[in-house]
C-alpha atoms as a PDB file:
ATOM      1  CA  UNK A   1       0.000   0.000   0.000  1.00  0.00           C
ATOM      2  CA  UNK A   2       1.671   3.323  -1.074  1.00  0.00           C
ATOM      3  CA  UNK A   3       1.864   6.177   1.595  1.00  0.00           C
ATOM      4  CA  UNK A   4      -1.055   8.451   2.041  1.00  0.00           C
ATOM      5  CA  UNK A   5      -3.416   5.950   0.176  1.00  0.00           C
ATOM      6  CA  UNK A   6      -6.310   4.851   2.223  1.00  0.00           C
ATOM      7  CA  UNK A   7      -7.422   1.386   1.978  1.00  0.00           C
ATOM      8  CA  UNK A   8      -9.694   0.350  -0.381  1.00  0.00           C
ATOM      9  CA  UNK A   9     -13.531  -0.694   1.767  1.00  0.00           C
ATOM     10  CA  UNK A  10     -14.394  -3.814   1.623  1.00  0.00           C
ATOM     11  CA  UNK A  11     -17.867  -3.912   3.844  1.00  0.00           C
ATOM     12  CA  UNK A  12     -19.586  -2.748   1.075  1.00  0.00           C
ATOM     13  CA  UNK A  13     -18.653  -5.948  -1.368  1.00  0.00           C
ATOM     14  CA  UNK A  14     -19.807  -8.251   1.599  1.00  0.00           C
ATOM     15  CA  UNK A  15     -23.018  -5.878   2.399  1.00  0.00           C
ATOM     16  CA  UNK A  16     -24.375  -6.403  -1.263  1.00  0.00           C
ATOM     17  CA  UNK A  17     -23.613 -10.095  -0.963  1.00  0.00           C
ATOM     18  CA  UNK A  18     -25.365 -10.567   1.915  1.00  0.00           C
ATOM     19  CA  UNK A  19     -28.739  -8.740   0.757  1.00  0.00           C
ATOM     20  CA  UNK A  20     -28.967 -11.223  -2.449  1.00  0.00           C
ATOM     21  CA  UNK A  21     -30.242 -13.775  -0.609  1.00  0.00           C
ATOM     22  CA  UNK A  22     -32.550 -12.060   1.456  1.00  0.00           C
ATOM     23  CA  UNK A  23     -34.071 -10.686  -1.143  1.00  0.00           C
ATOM     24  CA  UNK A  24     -34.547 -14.311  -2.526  1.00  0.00           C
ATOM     25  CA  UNK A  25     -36.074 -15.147   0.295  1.00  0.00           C
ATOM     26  CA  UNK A  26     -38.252 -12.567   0.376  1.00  0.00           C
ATOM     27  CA  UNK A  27     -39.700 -13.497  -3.469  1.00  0.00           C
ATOM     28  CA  UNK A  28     -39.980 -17.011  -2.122  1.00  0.00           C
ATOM     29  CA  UNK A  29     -41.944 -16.509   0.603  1.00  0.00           C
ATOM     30  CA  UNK A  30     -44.438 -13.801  -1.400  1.00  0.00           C
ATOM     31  CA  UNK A  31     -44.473 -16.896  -4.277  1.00  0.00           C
ATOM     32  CA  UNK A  32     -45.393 -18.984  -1.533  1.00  0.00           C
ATOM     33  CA  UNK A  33     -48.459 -16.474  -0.258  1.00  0.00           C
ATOM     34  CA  UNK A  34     -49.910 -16.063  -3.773  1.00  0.00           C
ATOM     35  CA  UNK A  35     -49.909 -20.245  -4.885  1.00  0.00           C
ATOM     36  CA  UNK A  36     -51.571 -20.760  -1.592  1.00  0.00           C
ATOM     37  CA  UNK A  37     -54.032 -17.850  -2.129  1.00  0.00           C
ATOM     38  CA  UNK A  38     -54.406 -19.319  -5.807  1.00  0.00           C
ATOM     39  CA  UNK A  39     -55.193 -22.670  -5.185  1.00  0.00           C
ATOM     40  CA  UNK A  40     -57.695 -21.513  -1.964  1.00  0.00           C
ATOM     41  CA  UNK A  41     -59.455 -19.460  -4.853  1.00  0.00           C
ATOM     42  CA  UNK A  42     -59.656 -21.980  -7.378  1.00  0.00           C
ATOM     43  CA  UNK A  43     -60.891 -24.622  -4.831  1.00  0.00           C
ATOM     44  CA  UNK A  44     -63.247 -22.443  -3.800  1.00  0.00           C
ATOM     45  CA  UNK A  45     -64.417 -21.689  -6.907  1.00  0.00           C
ATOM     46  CA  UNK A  46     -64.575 -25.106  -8.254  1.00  0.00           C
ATOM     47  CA  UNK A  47     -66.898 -25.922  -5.506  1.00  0.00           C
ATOM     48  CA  UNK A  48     -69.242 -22.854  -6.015  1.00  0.00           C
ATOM     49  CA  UNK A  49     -68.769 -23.247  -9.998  1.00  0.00           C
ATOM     50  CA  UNK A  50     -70.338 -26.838  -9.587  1.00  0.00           C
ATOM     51  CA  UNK A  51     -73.158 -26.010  -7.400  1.00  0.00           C
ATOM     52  CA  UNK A  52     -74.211 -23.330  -9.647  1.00  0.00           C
ATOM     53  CA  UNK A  53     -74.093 -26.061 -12.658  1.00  0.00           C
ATOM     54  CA  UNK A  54     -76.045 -28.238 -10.028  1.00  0.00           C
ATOM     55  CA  UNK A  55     -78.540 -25.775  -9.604  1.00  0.00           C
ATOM     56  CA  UNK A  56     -79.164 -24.495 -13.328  1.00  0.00           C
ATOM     57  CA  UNK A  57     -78.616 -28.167 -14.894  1.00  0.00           C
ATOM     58  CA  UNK A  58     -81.959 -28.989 -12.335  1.00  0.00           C
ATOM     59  CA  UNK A  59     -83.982 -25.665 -13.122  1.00  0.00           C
ATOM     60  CA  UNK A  60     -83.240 -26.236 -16.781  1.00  0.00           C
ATOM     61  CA  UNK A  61     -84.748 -29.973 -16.996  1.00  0.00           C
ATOM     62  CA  UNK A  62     -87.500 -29.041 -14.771  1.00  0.00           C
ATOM     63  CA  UNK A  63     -88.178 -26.312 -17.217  1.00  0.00           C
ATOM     64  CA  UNK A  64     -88.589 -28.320 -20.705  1.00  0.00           C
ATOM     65  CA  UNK A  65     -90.733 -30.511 -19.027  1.00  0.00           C
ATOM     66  CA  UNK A  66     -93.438 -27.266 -18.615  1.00  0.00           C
ATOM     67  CA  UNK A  67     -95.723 -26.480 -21.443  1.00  0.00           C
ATOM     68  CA  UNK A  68     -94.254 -23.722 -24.223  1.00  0.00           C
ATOM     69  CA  UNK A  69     -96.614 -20.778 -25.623  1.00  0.00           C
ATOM     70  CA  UNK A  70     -93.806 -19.994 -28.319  1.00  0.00           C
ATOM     71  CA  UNK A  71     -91.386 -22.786 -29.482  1.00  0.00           C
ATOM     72  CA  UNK A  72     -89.439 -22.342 -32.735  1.00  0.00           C
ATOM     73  CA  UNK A  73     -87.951 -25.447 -34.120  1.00  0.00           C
ATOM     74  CA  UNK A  74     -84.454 -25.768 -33.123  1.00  0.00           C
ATOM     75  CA  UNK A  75     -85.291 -25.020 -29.952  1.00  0.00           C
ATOM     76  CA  UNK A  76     -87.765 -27.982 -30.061  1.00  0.00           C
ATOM     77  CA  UNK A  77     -85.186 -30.620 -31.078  1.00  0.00           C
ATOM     78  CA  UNK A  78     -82.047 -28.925 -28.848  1.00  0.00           C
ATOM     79  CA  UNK A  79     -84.033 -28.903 -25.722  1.00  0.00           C
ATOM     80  CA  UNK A  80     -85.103 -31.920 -26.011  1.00  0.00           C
ATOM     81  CA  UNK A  81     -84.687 -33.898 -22.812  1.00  0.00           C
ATOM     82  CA  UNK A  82     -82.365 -36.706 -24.326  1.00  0.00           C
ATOM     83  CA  UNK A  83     -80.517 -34.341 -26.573  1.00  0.00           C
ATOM     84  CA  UNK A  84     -79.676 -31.998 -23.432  1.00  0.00           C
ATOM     85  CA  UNK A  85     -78.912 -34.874 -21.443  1.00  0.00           C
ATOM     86  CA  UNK A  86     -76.626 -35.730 -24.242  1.00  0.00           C
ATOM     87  CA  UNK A  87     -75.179 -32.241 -24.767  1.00  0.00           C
ATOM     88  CA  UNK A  88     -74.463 -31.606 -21.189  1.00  0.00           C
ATOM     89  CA  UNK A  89     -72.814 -35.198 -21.026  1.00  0.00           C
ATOM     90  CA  UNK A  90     -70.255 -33.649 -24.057  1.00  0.00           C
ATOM     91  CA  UNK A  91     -69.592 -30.665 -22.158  1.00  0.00           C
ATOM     92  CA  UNK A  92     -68.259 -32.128 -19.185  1.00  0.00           C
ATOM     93  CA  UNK A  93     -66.433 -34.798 -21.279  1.00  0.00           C
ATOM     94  CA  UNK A  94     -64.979 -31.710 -23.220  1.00  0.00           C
ATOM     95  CA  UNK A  95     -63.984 -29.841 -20.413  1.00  0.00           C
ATOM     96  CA  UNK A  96     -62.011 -32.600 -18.997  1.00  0.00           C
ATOM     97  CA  UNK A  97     -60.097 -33.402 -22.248  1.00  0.00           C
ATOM     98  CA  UNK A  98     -58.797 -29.785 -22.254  1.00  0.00           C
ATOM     99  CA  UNK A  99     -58.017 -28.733 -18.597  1.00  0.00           C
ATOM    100  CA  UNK A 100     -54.936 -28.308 -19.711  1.00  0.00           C
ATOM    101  CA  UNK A 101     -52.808 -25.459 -18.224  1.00  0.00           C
ATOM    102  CA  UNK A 102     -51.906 -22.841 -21.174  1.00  0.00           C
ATOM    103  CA  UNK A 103     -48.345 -22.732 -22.021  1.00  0.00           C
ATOM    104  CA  UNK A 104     -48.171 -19.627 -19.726  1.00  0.00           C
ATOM    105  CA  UNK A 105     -45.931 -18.201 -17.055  1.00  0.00           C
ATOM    106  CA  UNK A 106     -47.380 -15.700 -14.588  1.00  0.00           C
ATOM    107  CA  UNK A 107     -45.075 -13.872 -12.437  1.00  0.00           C
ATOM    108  CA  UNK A 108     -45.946 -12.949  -9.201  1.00  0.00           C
ATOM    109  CA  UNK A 109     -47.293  -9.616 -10.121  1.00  0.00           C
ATOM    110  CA  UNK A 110     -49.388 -11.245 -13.007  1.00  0.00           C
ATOM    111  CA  UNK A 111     -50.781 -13.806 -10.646  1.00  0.00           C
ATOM    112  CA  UNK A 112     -51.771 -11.079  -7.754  1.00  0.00           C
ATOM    113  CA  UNK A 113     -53.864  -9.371 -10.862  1.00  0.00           C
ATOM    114  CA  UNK A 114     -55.631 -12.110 -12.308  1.00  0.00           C
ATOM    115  CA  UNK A 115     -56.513 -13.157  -8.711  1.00  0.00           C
ATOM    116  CA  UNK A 116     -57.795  -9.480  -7.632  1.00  0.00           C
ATOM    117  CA  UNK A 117     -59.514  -9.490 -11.436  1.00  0.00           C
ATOM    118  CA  UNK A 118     -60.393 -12.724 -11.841  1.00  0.00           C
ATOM    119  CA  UNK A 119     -61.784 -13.837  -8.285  1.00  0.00           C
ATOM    120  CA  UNK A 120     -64.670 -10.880  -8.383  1.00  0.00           C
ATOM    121  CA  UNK A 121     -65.641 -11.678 -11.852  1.00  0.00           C
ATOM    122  CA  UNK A 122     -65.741 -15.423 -11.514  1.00  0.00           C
ATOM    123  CA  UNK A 123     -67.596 -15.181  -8.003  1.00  0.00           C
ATOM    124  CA  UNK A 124     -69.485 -11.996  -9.144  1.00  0.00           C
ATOM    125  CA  UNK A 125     -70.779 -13.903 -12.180  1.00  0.00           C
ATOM    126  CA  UNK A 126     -71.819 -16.859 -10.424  1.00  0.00           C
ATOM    127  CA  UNK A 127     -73.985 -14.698  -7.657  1.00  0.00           C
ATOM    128  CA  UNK A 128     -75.405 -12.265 -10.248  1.00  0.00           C
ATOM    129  CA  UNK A 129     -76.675 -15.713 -12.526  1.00  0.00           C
ATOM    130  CA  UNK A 130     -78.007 -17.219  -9.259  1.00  0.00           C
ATOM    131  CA  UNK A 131     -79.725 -13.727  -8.643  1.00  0.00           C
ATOM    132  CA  UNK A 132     -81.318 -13.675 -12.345  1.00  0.00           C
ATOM    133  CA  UNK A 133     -82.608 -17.601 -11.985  1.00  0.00           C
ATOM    134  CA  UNK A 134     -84.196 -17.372  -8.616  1.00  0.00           C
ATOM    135  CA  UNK A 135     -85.674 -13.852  -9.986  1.00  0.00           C
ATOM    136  CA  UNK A 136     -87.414 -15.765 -13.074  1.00  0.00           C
ATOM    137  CA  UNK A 137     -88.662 -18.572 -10.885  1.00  0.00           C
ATOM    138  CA  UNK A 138     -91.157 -20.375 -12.886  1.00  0.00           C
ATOM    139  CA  UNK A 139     -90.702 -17.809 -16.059  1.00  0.00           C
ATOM    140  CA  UNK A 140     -87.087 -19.589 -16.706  1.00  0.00           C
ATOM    141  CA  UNK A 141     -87.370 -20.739 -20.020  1.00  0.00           C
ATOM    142  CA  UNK A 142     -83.828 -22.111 -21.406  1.00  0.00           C
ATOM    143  CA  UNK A 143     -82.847 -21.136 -24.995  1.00  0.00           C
ATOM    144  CA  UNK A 144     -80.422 -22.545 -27.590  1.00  0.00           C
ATOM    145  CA  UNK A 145     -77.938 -21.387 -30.499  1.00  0.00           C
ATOM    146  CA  UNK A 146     -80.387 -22.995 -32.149  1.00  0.00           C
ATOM    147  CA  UNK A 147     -83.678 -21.361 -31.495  1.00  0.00           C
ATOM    148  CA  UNK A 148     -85.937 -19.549 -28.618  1.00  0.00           C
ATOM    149  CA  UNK A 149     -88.586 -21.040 -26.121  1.00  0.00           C
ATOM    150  CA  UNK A 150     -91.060 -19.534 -24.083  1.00  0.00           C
ATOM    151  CA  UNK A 151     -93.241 -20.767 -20.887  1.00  0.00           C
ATOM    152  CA  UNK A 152     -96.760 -20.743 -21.265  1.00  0.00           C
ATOM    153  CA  UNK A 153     -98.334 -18.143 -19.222  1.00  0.00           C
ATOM    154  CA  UNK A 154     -95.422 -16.282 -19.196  1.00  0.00           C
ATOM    155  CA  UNK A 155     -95.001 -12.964 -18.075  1.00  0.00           C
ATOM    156  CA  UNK A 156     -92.268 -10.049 -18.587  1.00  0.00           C
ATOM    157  CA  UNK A 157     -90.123 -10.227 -15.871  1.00  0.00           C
ATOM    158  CA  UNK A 158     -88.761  -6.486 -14.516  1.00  0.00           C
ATOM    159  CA  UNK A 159     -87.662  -7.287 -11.291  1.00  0.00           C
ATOM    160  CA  UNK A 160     -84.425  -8.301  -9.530  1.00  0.00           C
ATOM    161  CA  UNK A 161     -81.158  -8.068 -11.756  1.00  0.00           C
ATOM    162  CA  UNK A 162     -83.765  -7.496 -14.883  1.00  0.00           C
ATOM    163  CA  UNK A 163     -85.157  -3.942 -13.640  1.00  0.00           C
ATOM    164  CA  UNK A 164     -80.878  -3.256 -14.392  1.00  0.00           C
ATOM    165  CA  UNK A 165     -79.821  -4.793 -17.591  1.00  0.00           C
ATOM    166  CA  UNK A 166     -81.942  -6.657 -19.955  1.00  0.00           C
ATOM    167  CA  UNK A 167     -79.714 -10.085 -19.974  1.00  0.00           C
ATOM    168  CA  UNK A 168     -78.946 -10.556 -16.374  1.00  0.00           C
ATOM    169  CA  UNK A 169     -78.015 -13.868 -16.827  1.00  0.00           C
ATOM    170  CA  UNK A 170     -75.863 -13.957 -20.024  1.00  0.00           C
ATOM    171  CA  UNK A 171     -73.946 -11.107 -18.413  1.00  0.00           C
ATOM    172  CA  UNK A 172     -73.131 -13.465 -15.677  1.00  0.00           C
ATOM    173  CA  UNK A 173     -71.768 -16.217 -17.854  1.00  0.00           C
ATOM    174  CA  UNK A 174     -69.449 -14.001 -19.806  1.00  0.00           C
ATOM    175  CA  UNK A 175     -68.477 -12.657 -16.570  1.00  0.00           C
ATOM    176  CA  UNK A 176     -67.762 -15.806 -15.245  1.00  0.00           C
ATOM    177  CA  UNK A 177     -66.069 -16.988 -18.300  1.00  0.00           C
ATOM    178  CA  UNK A 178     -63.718 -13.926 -18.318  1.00  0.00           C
ATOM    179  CA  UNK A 179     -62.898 -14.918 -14.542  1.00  0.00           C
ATOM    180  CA  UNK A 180     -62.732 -19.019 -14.406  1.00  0.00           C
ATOM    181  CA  UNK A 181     -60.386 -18.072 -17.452  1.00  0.00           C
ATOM    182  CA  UNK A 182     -58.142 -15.466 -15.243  1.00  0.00           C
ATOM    183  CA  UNK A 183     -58.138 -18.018 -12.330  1.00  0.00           C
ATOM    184  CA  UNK A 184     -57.413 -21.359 -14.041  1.00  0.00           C
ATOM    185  CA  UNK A 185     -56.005 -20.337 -17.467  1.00  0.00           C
ATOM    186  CA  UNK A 186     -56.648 -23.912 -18.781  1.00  0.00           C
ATOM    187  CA  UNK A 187     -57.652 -24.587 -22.460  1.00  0.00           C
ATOM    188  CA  UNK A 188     -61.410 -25.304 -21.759  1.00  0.00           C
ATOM    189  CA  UNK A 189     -61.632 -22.008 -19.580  1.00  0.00           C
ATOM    190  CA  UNK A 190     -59.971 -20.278 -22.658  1.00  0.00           C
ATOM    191  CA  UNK A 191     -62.641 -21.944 -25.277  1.00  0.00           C
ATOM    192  CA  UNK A 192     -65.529 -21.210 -23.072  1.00  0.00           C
ATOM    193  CA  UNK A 193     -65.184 -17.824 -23.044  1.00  0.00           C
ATOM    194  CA  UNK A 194     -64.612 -17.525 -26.452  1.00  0.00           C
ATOM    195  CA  UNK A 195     -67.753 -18.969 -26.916  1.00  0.00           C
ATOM    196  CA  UNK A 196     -69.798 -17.307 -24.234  1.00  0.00           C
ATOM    197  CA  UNK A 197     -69.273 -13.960 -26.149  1.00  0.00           C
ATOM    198  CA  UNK A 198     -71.588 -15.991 -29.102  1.00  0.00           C
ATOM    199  CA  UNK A 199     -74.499 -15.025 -26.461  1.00  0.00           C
ATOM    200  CA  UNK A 200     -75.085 -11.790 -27.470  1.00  0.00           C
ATOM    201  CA  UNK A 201     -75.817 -13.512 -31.114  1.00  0.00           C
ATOM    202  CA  UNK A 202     -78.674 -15.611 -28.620  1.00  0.00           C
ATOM    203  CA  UNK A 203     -79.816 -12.778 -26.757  1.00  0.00           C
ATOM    204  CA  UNK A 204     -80.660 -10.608 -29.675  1.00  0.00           C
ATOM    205  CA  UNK A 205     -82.787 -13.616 -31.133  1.00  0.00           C
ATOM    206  CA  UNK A 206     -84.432 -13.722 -27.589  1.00  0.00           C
ATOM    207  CA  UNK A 207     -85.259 -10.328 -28.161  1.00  0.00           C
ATOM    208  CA  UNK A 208     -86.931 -10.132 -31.040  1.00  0.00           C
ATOM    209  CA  UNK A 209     -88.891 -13.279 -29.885  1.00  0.00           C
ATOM    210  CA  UNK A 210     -90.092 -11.174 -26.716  1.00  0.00           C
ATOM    211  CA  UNK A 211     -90.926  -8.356 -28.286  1.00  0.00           C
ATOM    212  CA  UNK A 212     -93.194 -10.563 -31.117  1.00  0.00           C
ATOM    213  CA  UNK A 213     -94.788 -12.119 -27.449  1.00  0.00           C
ATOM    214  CA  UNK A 214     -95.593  -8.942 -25.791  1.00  0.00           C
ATOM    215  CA  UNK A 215     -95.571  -6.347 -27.889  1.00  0.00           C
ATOM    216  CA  UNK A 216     -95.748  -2.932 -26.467  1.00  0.00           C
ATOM    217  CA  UNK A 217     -94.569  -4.220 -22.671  1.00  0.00           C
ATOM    218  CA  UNK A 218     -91.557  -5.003 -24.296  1.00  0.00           C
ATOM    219  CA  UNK A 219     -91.005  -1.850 -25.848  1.00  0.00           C
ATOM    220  CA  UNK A 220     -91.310   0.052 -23.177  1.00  0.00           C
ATOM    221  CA  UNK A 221     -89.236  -1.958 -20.947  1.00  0.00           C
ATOM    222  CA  UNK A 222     -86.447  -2.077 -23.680  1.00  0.00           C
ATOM    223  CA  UNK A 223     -86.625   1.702 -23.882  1.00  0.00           C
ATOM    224  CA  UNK A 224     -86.279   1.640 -19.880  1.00  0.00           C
ATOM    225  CA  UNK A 225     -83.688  -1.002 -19.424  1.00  0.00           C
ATOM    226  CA  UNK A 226     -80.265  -1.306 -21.446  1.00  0.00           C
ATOM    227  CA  UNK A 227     -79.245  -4.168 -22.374  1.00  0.00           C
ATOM    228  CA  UNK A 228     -75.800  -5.051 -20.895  1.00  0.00           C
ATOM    229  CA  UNK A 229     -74.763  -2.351 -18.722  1.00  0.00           C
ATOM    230  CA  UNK A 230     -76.828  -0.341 -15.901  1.00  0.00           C
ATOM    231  CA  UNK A 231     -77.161   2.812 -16.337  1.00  0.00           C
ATOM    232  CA  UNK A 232     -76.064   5.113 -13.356  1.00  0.00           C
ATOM    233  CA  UNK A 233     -76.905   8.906 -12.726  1.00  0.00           C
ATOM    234  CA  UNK A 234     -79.230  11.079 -14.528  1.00  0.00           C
ATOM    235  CA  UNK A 235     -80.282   8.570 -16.977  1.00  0.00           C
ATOM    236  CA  UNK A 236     -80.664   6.364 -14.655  1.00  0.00           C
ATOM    237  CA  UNK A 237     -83.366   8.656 -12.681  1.00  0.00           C
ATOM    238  CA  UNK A 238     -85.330  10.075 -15.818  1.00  0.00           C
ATOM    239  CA  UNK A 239     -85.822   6.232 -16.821  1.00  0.00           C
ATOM    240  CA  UNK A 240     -83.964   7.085 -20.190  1.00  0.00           C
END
């Protein structure tokens, strides 16, 4: 060491060293938190996801069995009891087959935003379809890509979820769809909500059924009720 030279530090080599592995541990332990938190989530919803199927599997063959005012025919052959059975037999079958993760990598700050997006749209859609069933009760009349059926007796239902949108229900399933596919991000959650988006195809056929059924109700409660989206504020109010 020459004269008047100070010696070089050498804390600060060992310093940085030593923080490397702390912060390892630290994304460890945070990796940790958010695959437990995932797979609580995705439990949970599997178990609420089934229950819902449960529940609007039963409504739906409890509701072909009731008498139709309005029928058309590819509604007649699709709802048919052994051709549901059938269908929903080849969706579950499907589904299987292709719960397959996507070739995907989240990082931890992916998967702590699919999870804060993902859980309230998944668990949101499943209430708000759960809301729009039990509001229909007996009106709940299941429809196909194939054609449009209506209960006899049936009356315009404005009430519940429907006094805010005008397709409660499909609203809920593309919700759903958008969420099961941020929680799971499998194949068949990537297919399904492809598909789901094809309901607004279905729901503008439903509509121009409903509006040949009742006539000026449904008019007016189209020209009260939007479609998709509530309306919020002024509009709102005035019943625009």
């Amino acid at each position: 060491m020459k004269p008047g030279v100070p010696p070089a530090p050498t804390g600060g080599v060992a310093l940085g060293a030593s923080s490397v592995p702390e912060v390892a541990a630290t994304g460890s332990k945070i990796a940790m938190l958010l695959n437990a938190a995932e797979l609580w989530v995705r439990t949970l919803g599997t178990i609420a996801c089934m229950a819902t199927l449960t529940i609007a599997l039963a409504a739906m063959f409890v509701s072909v069995r009731r008498p139709a005012s309005r029928e058309e025919p590819g509604a007649r052959f699709a709802l048919w009891t052994p051709v549901l059975l059938a269908a929903t037999i080849l969706f579950f079958a499907a589904g299987a087959l292709l719960w397959r993760p996507l070739p995907i990598h989240a990082p931890p700050w992916l998967q702590a935003a699919t999870l804060m997006v993902g859980g309230p749209l998944f668990f949101g859609g499943l209430a708000l379809y759960l809301w729009g069933l039990f509001s229909l009760g007996r009106m709940f009349a299941p429809s196909s890509g194939f054609g449009v059926r209506v209960q006899a007796a049936h009356r315009l239902i404005a009430t519940g979820p429907y006094a805010h949108v005008r397709h409660p229900m499909y609203l809920a399933v593309i919700a759903a769809a958008l969420g099961g596919l941020l929680l799971y991000r499998t194949w068949a959650a990537l297919c399904f909500a492809v598909i789901m988006f094809g309901l607004a195809v279905r729901a503008r056929r439903e509509e121009r059924v409903l509006s040949q059924e009742f006539g000026p109700e449904w008019q007016a409660y189209a020209s009260r009720v939007p479609a998709w989206l509530p309306r919020f504020g002024r509009g709102r109010r005035s019943g625009a």
